[in-house]
C-alpha atoms as a PDB file:
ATOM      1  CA  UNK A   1     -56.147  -4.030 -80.381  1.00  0.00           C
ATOM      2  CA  UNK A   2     -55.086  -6.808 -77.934  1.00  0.00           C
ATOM      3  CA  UNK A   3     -56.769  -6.769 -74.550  1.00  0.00           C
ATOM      4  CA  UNK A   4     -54.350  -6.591 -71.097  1.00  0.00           C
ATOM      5  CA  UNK A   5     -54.008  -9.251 -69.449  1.00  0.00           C
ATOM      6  CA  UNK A   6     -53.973  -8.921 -65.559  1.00  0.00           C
ATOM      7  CA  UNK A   7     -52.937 -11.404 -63.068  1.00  0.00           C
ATOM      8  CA  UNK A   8     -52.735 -11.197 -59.180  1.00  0.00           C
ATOM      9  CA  UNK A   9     -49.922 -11.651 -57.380  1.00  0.00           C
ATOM     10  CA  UNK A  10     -50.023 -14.599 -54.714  1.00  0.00           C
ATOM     11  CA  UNK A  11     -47.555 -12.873 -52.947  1.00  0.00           C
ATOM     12  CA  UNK A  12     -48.313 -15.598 -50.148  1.00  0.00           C
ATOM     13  CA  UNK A  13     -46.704 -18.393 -52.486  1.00  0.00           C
ATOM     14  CA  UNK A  14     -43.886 -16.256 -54.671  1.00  0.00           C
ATOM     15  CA  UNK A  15     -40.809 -18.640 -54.736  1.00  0.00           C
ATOM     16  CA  UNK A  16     -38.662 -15.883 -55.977  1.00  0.00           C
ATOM     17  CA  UNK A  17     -39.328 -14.332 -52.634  1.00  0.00           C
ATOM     18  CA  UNK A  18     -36.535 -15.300 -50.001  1.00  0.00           C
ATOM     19  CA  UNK A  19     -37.614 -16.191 -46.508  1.00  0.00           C
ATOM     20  CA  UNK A  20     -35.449 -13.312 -45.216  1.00  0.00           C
ATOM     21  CA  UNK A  21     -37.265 -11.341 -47.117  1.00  0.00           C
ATOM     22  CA  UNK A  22     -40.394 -11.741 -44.945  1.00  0.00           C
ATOM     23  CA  UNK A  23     -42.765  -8.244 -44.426  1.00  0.00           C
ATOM     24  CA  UNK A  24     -45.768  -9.287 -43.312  1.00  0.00           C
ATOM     25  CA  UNK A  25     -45.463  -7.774 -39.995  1.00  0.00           C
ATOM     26  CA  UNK A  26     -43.822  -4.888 -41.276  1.00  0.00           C
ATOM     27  CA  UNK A  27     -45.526  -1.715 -39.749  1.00  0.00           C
ATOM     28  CA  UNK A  28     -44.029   0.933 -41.929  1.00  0.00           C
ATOM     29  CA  UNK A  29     -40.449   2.522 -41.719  1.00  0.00           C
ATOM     30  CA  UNK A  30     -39.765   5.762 -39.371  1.00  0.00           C
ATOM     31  CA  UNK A  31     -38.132   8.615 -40.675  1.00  0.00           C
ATOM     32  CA  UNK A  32     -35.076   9.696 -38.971  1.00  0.00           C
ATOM     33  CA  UNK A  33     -34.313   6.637 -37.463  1.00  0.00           C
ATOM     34  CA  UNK A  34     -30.995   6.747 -37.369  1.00  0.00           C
ATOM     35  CA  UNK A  35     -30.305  10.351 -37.309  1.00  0.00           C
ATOM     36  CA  UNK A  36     -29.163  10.716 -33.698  1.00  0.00           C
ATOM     37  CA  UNK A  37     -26.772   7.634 -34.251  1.00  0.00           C
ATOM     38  CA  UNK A  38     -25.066   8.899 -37.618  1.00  0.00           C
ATOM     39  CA  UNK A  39     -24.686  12.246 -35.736  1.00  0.00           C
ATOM     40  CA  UNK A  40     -23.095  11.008 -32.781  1.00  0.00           C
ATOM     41  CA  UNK A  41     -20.693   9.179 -35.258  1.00  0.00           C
ATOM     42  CA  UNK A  42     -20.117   5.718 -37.033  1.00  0.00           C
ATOM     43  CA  UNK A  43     -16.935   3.445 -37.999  1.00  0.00           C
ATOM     44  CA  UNK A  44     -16.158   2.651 -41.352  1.00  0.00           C
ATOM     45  CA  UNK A  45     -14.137  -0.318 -42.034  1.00  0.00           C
ATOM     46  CA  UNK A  46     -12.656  -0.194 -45.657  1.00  0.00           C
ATOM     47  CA  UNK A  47     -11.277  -3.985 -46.741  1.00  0.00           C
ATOM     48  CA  UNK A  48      -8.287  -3.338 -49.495  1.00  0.00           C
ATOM     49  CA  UNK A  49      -7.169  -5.453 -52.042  1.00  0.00           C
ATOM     50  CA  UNK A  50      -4.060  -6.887 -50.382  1.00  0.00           C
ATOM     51  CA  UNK A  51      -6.173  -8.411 -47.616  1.00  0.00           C
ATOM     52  CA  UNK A  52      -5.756  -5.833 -44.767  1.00  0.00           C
ATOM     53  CA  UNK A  53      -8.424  -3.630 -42.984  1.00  0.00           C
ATOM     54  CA  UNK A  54      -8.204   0.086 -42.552  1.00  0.00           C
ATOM     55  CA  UNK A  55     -10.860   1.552 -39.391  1.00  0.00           C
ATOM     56  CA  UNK A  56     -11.821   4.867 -39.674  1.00  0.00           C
ATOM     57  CA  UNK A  57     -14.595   6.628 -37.567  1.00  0.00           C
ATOM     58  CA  UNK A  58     -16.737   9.720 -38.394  1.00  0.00           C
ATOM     59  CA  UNK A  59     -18.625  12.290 -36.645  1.00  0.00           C
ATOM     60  CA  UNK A  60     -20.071  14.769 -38.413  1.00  0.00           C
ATOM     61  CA  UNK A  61     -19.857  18.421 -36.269  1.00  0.00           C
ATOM     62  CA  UNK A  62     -22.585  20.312 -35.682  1.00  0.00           C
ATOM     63  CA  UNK A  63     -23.155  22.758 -38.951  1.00  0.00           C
ATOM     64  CA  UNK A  64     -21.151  20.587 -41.022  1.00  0.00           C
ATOM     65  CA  UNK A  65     -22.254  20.711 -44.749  1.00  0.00           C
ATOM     66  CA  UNK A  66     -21.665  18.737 -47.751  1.00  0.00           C
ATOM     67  CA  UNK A  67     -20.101  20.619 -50.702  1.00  0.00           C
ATOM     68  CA  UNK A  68     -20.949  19.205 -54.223  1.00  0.00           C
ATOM     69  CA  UNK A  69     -17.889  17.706 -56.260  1.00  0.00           C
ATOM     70  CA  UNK A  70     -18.065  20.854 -58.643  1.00  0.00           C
ATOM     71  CA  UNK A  71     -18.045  23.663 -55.193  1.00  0.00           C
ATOM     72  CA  UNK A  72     -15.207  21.416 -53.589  1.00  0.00           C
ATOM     73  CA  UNK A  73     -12.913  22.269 -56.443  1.00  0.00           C
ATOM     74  CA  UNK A  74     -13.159  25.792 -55.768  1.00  0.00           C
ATOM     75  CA  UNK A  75     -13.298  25.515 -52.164  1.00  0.00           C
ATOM     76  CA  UNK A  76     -11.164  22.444 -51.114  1.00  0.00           C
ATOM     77  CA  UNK A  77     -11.512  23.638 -47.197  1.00  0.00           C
ATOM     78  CA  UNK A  78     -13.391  24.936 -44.732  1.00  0.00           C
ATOM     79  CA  UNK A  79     -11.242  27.938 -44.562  1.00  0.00           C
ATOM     80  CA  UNK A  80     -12.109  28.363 -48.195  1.00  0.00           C
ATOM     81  CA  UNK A  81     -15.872  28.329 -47.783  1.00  0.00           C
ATOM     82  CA  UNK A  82     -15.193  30.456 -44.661  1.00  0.00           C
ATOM     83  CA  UNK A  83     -13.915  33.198 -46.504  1.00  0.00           C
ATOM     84  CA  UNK A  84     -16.190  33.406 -49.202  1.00  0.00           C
ATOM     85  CA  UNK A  85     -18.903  33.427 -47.194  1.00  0.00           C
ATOM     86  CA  UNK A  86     -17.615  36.225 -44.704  1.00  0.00           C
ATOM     87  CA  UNK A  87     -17.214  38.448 -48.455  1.00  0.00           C
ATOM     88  CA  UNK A  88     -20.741  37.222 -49.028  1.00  0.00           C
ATOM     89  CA  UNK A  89     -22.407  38.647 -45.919  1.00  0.00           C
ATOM     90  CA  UNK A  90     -22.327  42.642 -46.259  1.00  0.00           C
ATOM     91  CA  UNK A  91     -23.855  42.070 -49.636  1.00  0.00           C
ATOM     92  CA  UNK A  92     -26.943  40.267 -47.823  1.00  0.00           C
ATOM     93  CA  UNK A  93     -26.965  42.501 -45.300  1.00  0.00           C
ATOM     94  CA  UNK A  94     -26.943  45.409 -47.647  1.00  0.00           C
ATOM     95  CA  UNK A  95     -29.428  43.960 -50.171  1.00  0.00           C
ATOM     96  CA  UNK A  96     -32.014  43.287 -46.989  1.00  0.00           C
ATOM     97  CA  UNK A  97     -32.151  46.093 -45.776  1.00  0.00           C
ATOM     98  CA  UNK A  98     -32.611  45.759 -42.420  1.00  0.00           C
ATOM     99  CA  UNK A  99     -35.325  43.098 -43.345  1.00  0.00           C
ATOM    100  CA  UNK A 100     -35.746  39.882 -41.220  1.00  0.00           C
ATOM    101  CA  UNK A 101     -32.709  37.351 -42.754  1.00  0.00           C
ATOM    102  CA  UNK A 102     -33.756  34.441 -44.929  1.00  0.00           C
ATOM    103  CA  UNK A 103     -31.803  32.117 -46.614  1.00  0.00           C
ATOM    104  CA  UNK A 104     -31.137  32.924 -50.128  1.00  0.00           C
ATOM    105  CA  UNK A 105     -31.924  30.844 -53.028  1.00  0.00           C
ATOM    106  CA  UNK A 106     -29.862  28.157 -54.692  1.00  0.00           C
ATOM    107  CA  UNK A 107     -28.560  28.744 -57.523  1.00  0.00           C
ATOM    108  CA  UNK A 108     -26.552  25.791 -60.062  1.00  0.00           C
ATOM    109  CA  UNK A 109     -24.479  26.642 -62.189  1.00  0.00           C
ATOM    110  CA  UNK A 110     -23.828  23.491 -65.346  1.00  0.00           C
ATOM    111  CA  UNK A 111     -20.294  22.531 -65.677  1.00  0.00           C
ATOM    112  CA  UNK A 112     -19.441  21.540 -68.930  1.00  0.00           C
END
């Protein structure tokens, strides 16, 4: 049985290392950083292959959601979604009883 060899890292003196790349007086990252910014909305620019450059900006609404490729061909608007969730209600309602309202599991179906 061969034995591992360990080495330690000089990470001081690693040449692969850019001097961009520099963390030593990294303190950690904080979560949500940019939340408040991506909320209040950003500009995309998208650089096509004949040279020109398209500007689009986004702001995502308040109780916006993202629908999964495989949803969003069933659903390919919000009007869609609306519906189906306004047929979805009185069974919640129904099935709770009166109960305090929680949000009901997810559930995946595989597309093959």
């Amino acid at each position: 049985m061969k034995k591992a060899i360990f080495r330690k890292i000089d990470v001081e003196n690693d040449d692969d290392m850019l001097p961009e790349y520099d963390f030593k007086n990294m303190k950690g990252g904080v979560r949500g950083k940019y939340y408040k910014a991506y909320r209040a909305g950003h500009t995309v620019k998208i650089h096509k292959a004949d040279g020109t450059t398209e500007t689009r900006y986004f702001k995502l609404e308040d109780g916006a959601v993202m629908l999964e490729p495989d949803v969003r061909r069933y659903f390919p608007d919000s009007e869609a979604v609306n519906n189906a969730l306004r047929c979805l209600i009185p069974l919640v309602d129904r099935k709770q009883g009166g109960k305090q309202k929680r949000s009901l599991p997810v559930q995946r179906k595989q597309m093959a």
